[in-house]
Protein backbone atom coordinates (compact mmCIF):
# COMPACT_ATOMS: atom_id res chain seq x y z
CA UNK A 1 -25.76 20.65 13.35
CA UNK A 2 -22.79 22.51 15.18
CA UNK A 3 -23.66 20.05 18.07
CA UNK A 4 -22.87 17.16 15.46
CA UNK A 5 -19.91 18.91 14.03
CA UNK A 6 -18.23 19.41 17.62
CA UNK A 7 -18.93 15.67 18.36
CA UNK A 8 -16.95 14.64 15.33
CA UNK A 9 -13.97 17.17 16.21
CA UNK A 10 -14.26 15.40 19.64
CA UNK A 11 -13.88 11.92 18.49
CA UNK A 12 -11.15 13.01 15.85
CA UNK A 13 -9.06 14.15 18.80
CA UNK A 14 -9.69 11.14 20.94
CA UNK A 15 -9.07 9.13 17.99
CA UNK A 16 -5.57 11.09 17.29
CA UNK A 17 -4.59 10.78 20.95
CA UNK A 18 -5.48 7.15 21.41
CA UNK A 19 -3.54 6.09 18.07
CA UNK A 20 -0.19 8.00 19.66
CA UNK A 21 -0.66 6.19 23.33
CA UNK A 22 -1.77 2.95 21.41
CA UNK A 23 1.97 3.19 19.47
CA UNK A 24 3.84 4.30 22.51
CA UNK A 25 2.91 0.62 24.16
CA UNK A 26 4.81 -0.88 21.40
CA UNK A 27 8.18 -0.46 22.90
CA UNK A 28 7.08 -2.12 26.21
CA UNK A 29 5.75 -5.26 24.33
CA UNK A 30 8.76 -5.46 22.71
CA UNK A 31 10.59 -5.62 26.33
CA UNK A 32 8.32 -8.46 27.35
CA UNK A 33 8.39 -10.27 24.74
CA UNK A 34 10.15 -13.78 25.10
CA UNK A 35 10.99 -13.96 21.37
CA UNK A 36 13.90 -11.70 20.57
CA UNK A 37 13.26 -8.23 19.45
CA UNK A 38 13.36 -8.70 15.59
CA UNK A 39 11.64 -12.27 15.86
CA UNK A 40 9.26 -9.51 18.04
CA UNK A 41 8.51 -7.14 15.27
CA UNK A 42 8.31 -10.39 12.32
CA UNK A 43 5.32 -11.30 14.32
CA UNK A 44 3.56 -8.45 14.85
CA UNK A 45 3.25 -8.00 11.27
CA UNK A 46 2.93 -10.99 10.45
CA UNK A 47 -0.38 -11.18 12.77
CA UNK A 48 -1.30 -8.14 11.04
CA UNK A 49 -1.25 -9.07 7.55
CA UNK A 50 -4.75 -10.84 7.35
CA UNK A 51 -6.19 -7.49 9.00
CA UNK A 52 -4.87 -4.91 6.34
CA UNK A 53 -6.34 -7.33 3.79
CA UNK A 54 -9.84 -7.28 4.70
CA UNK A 55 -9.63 -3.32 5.89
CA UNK A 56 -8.56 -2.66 2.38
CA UNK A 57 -10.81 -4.89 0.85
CA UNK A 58 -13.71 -2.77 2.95
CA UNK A 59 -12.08 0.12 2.05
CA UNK A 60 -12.13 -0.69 -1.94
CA UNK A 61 -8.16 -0.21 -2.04
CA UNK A 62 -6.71 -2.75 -5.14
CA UNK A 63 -3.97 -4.75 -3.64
CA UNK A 64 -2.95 -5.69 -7.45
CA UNK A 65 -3.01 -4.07 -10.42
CA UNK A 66 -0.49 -1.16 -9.62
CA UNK A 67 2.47 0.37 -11.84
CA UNK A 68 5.46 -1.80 -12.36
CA UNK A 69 7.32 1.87 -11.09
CA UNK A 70 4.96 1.98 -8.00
CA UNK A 71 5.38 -1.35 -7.08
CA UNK A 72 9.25 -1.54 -6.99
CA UNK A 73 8.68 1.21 -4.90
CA UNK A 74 6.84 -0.06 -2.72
CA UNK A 75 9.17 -2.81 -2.77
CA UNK A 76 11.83 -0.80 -1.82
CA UNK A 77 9.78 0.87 0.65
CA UNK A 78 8.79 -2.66 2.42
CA UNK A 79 12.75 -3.26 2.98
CA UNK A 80 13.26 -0.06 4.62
CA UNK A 81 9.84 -0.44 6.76
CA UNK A 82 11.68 -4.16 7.81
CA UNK A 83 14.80 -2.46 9.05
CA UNK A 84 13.63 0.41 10.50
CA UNK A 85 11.68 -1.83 12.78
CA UNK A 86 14.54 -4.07 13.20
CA UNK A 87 16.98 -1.59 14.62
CA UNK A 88 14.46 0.25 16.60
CA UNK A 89 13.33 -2.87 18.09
CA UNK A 90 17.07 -3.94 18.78
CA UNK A 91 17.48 0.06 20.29
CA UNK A 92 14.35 -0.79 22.45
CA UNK A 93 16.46 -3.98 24.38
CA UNK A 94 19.33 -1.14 24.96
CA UNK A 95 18.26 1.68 25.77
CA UNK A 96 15.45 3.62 27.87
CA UNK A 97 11.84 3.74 26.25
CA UNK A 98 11.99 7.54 26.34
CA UNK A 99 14.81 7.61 24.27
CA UNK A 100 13.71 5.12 21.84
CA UNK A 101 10.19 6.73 21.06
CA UNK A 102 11.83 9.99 20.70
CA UNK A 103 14.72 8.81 18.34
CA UNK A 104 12.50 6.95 16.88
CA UNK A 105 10.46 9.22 15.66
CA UNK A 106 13.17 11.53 14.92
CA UNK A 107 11.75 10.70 10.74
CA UNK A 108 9.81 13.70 11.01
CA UNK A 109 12.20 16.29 11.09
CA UNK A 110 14.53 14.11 8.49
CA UNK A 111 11.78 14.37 6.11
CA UNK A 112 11.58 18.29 6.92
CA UNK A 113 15.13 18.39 5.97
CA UNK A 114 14.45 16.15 2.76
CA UNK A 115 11.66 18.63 1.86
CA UNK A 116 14.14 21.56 1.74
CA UNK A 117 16.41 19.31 -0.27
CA UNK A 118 13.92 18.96 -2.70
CA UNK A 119 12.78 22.59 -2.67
CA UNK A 120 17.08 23.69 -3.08
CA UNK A 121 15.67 26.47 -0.01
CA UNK A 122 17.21 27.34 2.92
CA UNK A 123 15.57 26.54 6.15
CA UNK A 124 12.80 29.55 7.59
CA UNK A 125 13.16 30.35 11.31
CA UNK A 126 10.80 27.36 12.74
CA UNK A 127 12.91 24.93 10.78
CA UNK A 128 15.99 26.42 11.93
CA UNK A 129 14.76 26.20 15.36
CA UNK A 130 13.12 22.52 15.04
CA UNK A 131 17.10 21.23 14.30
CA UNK A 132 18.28 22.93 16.41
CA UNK A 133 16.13 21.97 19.10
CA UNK A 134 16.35 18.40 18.13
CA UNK A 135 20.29 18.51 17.63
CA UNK A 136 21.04 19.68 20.93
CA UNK A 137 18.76 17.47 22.88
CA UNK A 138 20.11 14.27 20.98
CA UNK A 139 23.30 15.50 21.78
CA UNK A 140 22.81 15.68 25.54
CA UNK A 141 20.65 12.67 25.49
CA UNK A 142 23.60 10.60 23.76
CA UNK A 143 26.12 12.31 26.17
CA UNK A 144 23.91 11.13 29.46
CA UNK A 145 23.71 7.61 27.78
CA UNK A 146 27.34 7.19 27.48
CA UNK A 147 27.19 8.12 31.22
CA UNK A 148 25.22 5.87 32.08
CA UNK A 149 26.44 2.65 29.97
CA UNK A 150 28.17 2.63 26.46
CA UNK A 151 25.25 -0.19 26.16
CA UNK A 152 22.78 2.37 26.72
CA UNK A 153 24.49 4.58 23.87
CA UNK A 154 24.30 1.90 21.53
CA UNK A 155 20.41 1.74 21.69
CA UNK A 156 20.37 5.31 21.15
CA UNK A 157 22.17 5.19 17.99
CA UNK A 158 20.26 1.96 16.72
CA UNK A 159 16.94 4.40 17.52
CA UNK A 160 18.40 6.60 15.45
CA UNK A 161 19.07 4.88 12.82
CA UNK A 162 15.62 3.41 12.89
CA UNK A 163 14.44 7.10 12.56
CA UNK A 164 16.84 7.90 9.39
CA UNK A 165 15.52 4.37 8.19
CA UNK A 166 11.50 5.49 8.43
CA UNK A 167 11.95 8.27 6.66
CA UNK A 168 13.33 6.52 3.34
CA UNK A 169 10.17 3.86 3.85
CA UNK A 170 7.92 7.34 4.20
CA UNK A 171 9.19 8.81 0.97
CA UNK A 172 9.61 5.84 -0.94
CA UNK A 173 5.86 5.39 -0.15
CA UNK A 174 4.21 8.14 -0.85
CA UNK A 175 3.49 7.07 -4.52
CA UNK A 176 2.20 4.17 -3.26
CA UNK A 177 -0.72 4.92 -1.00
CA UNK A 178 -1.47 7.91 -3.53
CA UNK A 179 -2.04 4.42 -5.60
CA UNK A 180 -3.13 1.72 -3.55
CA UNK A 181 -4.04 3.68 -0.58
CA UNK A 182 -3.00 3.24 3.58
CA UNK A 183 -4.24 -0.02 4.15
CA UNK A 184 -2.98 -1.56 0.96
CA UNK A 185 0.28 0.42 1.28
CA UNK A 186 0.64 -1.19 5.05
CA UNK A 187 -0.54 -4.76 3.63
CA UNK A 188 2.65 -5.01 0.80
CA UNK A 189 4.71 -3.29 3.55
CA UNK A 190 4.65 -5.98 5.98
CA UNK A 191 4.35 -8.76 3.54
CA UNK A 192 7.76 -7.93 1.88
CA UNK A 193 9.17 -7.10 5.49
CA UNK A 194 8.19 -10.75 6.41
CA UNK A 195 11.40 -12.50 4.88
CA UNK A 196 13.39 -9.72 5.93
CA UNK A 197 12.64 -9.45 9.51
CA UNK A 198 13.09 -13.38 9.76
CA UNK A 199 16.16 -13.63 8.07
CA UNK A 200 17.51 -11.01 10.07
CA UNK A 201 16.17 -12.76 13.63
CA UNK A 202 17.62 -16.40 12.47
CA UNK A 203 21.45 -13.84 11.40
CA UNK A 204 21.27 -12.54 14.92
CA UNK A 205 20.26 -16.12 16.27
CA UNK A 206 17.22 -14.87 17.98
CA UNK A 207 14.90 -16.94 19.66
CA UNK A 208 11.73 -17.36 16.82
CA UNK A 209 8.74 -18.72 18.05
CA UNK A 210 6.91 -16.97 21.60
CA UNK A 211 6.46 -19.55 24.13
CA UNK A 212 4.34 -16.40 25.73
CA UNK A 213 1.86 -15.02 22.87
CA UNK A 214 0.25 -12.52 25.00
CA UNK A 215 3.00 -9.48 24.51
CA UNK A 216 3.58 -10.61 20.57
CA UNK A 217 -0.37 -10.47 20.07
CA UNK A 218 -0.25 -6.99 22.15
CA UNK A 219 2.18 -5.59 19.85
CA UNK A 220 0.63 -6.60 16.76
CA UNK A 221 -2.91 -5.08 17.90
CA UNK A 222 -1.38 -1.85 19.36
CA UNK A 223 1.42 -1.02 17.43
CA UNK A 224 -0.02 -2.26 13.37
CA UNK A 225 -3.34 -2.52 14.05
CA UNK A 226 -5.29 -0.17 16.23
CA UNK A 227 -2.50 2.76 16.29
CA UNK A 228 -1.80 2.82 12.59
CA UNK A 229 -5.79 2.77 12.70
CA UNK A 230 -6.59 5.60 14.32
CA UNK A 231 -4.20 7.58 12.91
CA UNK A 232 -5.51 7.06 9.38
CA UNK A 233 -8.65 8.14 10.84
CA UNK A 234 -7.65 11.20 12.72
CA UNK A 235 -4.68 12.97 10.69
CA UNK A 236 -6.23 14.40 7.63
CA UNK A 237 -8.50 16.44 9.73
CA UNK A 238 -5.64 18.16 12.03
CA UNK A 239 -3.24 20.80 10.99
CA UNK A 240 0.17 19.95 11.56
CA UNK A 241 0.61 21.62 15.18
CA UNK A 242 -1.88 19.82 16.51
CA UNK A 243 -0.29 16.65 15.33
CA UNK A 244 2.84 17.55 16.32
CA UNK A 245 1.76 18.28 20.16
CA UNK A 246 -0.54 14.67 19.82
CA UNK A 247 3.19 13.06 18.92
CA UNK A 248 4.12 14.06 22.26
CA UNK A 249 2.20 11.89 24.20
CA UNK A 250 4.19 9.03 23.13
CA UNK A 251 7.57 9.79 24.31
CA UNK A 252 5.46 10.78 28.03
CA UNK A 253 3.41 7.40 27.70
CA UNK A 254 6.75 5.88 27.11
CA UNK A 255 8.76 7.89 30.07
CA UNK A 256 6.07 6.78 32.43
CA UNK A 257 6.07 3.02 31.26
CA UNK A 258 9.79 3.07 31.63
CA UNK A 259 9.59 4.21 35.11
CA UNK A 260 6.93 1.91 36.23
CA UNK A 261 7.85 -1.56 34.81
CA UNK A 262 11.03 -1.06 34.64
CA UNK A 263 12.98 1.69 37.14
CA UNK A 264 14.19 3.71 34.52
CA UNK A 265 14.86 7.56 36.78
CA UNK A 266 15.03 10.28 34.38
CA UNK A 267 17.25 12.98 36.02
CA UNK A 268 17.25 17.20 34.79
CA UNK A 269 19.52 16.64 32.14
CA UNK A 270 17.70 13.71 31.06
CA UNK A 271 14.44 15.97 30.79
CA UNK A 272 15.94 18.46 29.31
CA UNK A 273 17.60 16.75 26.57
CA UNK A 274 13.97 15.09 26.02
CA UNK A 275 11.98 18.18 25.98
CA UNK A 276 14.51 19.79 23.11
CA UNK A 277 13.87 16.78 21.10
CA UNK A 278 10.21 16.96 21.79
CA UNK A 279 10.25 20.43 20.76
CA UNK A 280 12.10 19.75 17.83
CA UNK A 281 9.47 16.99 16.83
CA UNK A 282 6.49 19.60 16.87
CA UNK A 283 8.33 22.59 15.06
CA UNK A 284 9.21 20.32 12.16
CA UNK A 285 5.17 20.05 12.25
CA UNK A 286 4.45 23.75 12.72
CA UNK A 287 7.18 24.32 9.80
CA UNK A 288 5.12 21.75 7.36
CA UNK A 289 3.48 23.64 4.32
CA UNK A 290 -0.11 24.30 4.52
CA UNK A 291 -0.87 22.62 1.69
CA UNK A 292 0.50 19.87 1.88
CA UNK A 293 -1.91 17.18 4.02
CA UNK A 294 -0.11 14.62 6.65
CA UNK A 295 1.04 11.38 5.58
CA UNK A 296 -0.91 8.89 7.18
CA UNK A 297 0.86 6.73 9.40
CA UNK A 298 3.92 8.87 9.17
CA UNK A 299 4.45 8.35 12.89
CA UNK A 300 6.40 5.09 14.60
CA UNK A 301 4.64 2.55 13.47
């Protein structure tokens, strides 16, 4: 039996791991793509649609039949998922993939902040230290950037605001998969996002359609499909500083990426900036109540 049990733990953990290094691949997809970057991120949920239908569907989740108030929010939700992948995908062209995972997922401590909104509290010491953390790194981050190229700057702030984006999809959707559920949820996400995402790649004047499907297909299985996946398995049975240390292995999936494909030399002040934010990223985690379980998904998507 405790042979059994530690088996499970095992493949939970491989399973939490895997989904973080299967989303930190996303950003290099997105590189190779020959579609532009929003035409990039239409597709990959557009591949993924027929997917979350069946995995709800085996997963009994009702993809009709909800509240008028849950689906506008859901709605609502769907919009913000569209342009938070929009601008990070745009950020991802500009920037380096180090900075774009980590800004990218900078929703977690936004919702930590939110939470303390809602609960009219002043922050406790590991929340104090979590913005911190992530304040000052950003800040030397965005100061190396404009170094480097005010192009390079630009991406930052357009992973930002993909970050500050997530987080109103995350909250708007929490009623949701309490209703539908994750796969559902996902399903109405991208579906709405569809129009969106296109309308925004014809505005910019993107290329649409891949002549190359490989690294659109790649996205859509990595980024929607088996890292959303494996997440949905693996959070609920992690406490939150476990899942915050798991997060980092996408930021160091995406460092090493960077540096491979694409020459991207991180220098000290470059790694220190990054390790702030990273540390930011996990305290938020550490500082989440008890009680309350992890949104699934609630990383980059």
């Amino acid at each position: 039996m405790g042979a059994a049990t530690g088996s499970t733990k095992v493949w939970h953990f491989a399973a939490l791991l895997g989904g973080n290094v299967a989303l930190a691949l996303g950003p290099l997809w997105v590189r190779l793509a020959d579609s532009g970057p929003v035409s990039a991120g239409f597709w990959r949920l557009a591949l993924a649609v027929p997917f979350f239908v069946l995995l709800a569907r085996m997963n009994r989740q009702p993809l009709t039949g909800a509240p008028r108030a849950v689906l506008w929010g859901v709605l609502a939700g769907g919009v913000f998922f569209a342009l938070d992948l929009s601008s990070w995908h745009l950020g991802i062209e500009l920037t380096r993939l180090g900075n774009a995972t980590l800004f990218g997922n900078a929703g977690s401590i936004l919702i930590a902040a939110w939470g303390l909104i809602a609960l009219r509290r002043w922050p406790h010491t590991p929340e104090w230290l979590a913005f911190a953390a992530a304040i000052i790194g950003s800040a030397v981050l965005l100061g190396r950037s404009l170094q480097i190229d005010h192009t390079t700057l630009i991406g930052d702030l357009l992973c930002l605001l993909a970050g500050f984006l997530y987080t109103f999809y995350i909250l708007l959707a929490q009623r949701g998969r309490a209703v539908l559920g994750s796969w559902a949820l996902l399903f109405w996400s991208s579906l709405i996002g569809l129009p969106v995402m296109a309308a925004g790649a014809l505005l910019l004047g993107e290329p649409f359609w891949p002549t190359n499907w490989g690294p659109v297909i790649a996205l859509s299985i990595t980024s929607q499909l088996i890292g959303q996946g494996l997440l949905v398995y693996a959070l609920r049975h992690f406490p939150p500083l476990v899942i915050g240390l798991a997060l980092l292995t996408q930021p160091t999936v995406s460092v090493a990426i960077g540096w491979i494909w694409f020459n991207e030399v991180l220098g000290p002040l470059d790694l220190l900036g990054m390790a702030l934010v990273a540390a930011g990223l996990v305290l938020a985690r550490v500082a989440e109540r008890p009680a309350a379980p992890p949104l699934e998904g609630e990383e980059r998507p």
